[in-house]
N, C-alpha and C. Protein backbone atom coordinates (compact mmCIF):
# COMPACT_ATOMS: atom_id res chain seq x y z
N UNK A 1 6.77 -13.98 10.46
CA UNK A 1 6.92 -12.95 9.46
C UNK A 1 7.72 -11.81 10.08
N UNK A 2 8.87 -11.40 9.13
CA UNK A 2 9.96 -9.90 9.91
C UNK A 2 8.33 -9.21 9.53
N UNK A 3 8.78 -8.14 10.73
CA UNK A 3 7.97 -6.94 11.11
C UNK A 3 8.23 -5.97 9.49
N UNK A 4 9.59 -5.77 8.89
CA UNK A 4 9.39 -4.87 7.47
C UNK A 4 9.64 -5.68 6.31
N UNK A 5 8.19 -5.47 5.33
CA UNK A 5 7.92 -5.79 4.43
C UNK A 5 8.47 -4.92 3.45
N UNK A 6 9.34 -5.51 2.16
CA UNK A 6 9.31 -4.78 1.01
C UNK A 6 8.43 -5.05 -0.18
N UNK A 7 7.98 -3.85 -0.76
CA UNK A 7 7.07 -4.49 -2.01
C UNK A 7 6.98 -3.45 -2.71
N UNK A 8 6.97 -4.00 -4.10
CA UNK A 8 6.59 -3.37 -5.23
C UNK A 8 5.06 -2.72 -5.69
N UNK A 9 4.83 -1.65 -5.69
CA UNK A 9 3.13 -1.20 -6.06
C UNK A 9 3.27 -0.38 -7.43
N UNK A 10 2.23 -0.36 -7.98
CA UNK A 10 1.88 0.91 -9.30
C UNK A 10 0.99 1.48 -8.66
N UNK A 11 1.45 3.12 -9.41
CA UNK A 11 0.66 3.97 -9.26
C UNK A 11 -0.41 3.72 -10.21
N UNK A 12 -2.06 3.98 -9.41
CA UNK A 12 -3.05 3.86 -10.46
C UNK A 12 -3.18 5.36 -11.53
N UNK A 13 -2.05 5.83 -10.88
CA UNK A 13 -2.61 7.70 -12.35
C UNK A 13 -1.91 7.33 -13.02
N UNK A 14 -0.38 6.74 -13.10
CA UNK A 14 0.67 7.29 -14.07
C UNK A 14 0.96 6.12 -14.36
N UNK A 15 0.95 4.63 -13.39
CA UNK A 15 1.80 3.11 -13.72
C UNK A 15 2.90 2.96 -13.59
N UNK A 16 3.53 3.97 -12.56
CA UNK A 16 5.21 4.00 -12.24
C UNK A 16 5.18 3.13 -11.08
N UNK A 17 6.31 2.33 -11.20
CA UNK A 17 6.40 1.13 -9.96
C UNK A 17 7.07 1.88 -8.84
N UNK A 18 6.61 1.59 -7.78
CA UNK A 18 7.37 2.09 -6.35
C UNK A 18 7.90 1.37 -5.63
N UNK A 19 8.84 1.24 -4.90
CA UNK A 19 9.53 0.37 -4.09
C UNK A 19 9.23 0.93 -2.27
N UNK A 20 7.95 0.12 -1.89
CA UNK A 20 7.97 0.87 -0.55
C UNK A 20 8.32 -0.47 0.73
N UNK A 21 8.56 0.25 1.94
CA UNK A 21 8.37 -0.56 2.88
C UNK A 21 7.24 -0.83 3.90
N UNK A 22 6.80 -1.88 4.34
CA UNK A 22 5.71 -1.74 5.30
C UNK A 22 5.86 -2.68 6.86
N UNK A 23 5.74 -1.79 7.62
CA UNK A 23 5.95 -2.05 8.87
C UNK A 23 4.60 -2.92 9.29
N UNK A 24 4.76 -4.57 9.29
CA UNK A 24 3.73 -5.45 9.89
C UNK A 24 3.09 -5.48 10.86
N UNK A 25 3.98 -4.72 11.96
CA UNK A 25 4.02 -4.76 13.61
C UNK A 25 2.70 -4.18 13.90
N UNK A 26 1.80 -3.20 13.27
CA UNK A 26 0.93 -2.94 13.78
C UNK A 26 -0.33 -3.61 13.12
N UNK A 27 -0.46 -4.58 12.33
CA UNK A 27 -1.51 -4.73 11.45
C UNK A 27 -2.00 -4.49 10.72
N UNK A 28 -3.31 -3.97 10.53
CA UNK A 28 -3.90 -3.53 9.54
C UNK A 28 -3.65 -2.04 9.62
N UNK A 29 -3.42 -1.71 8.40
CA UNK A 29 -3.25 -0.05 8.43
C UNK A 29 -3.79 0.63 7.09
N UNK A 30 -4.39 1.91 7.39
CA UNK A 30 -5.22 2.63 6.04
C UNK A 30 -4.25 4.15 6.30
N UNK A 31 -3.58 4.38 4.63
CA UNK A 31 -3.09 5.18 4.60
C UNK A 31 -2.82 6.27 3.37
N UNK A 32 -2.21 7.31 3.16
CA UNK A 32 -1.87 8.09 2.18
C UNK A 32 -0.38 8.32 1.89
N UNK A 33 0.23 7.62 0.62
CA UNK A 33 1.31 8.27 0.18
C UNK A 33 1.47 8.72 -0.99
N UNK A 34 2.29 9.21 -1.05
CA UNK A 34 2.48 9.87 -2.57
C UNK A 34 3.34 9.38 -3.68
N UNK A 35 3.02 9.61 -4.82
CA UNK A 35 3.82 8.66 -6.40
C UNK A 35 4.85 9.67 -6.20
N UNK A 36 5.84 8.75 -6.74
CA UNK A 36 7.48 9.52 -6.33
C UNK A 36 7.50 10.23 -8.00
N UNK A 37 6.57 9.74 -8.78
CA UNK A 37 6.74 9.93 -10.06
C UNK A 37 5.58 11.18 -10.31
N UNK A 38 4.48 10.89 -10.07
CA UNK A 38 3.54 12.15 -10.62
C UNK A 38 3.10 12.84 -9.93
N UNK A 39 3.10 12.51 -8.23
CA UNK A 39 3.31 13.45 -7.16
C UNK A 39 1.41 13.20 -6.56
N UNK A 40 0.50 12.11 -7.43
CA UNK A 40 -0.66 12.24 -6.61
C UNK A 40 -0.67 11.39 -5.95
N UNK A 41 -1.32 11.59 -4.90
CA UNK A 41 -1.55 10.96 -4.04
C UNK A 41 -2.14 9.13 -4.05
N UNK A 42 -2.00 8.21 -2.68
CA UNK A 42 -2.19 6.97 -3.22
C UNK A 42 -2.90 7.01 -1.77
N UNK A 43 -4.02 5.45 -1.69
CA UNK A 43 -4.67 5.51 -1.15
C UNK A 43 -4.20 3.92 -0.63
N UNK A 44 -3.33 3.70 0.58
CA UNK A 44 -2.64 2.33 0.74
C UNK A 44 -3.45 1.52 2.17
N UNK A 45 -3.95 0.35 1.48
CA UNK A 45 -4.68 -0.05 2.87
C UNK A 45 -4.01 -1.90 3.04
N UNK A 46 -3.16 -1.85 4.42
CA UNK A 46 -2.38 -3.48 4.25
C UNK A 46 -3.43 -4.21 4.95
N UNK A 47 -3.32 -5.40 5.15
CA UNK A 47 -3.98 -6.44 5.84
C UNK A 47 -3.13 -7.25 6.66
N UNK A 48 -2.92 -7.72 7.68
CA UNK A 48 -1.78 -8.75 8.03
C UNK A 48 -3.07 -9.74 8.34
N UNK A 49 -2.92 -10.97 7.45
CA UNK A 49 -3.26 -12.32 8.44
C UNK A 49 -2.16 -13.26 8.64
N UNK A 50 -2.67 -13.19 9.96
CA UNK A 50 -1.54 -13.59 11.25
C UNK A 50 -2.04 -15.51 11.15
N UNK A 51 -2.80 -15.75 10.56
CA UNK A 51 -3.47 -17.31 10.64
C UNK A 51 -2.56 -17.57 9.30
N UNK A 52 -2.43 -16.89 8.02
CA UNK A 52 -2.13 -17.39 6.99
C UNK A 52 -0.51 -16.61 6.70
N UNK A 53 -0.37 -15.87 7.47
CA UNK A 53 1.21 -15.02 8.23
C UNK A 53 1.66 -14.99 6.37
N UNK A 54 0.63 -13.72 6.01
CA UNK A 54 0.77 -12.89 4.80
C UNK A 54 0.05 -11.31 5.07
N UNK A 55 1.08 -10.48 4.20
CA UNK A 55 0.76 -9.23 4.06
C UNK A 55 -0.02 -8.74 3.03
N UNK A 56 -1.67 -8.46 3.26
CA UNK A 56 -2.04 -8.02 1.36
C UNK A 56 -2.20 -6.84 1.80
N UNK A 57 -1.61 -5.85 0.25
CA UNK A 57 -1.89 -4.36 0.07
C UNK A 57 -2.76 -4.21 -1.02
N UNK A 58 -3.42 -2.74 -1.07
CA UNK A 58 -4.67 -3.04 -1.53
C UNK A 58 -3.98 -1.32 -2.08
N UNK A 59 -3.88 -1.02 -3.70
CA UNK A 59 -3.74 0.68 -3.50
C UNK A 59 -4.68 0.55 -4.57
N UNK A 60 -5.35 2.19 -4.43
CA UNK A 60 -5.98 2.42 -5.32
C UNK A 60 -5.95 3.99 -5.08
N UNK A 61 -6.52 5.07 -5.65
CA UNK A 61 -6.61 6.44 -6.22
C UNK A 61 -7.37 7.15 -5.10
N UNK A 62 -6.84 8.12 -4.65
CA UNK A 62 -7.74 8.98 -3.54
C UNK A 62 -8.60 9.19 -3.39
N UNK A 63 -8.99 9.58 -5.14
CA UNK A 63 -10.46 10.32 -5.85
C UNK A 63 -11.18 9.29 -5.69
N UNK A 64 -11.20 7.87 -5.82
CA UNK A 64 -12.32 6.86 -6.58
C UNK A 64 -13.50 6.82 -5.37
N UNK A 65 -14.76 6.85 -5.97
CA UNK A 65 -15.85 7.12 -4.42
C UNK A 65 -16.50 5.55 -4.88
N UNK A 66 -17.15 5.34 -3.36
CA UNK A 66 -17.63 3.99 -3.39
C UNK A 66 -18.97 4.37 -2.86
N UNK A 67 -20.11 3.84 -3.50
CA UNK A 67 -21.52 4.11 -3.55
C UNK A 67 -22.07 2.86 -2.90
């Protein structure tokens, strides 16, 4: 697998598609970026499995709390 991934995500506030890149090289990564469209924030967490040599991204909303 190349080390940069391109992929398509929606924002969960607004549903505007983003075009981001993701750097594989380090693995798993939990992060924050922002909608190029409504400006809130996104909550981006990748996965690399290296056995099944796929990238899953996981976005969801800053706010959402888990009980």
């Amino acid at each position: 697998m190349t080390s940069i991934q391109a992929k398509t995500i929606t924002c969960p506030h607004c549903g505007h598609h983003t075009h981001i890149e993701l750097d594989a090289s380090n693995g798993d990564q939990n992060y924050y970026d922002e909608c190029t469209n409504c400006c809130q924030e996104l909550h981006l967490v990748t996965h690399l499995d290296e056995v099944k040599d796929k990238l899953t991204v996981v976005v969801d909303a800053d706010d959402e709390q888990y009980y």
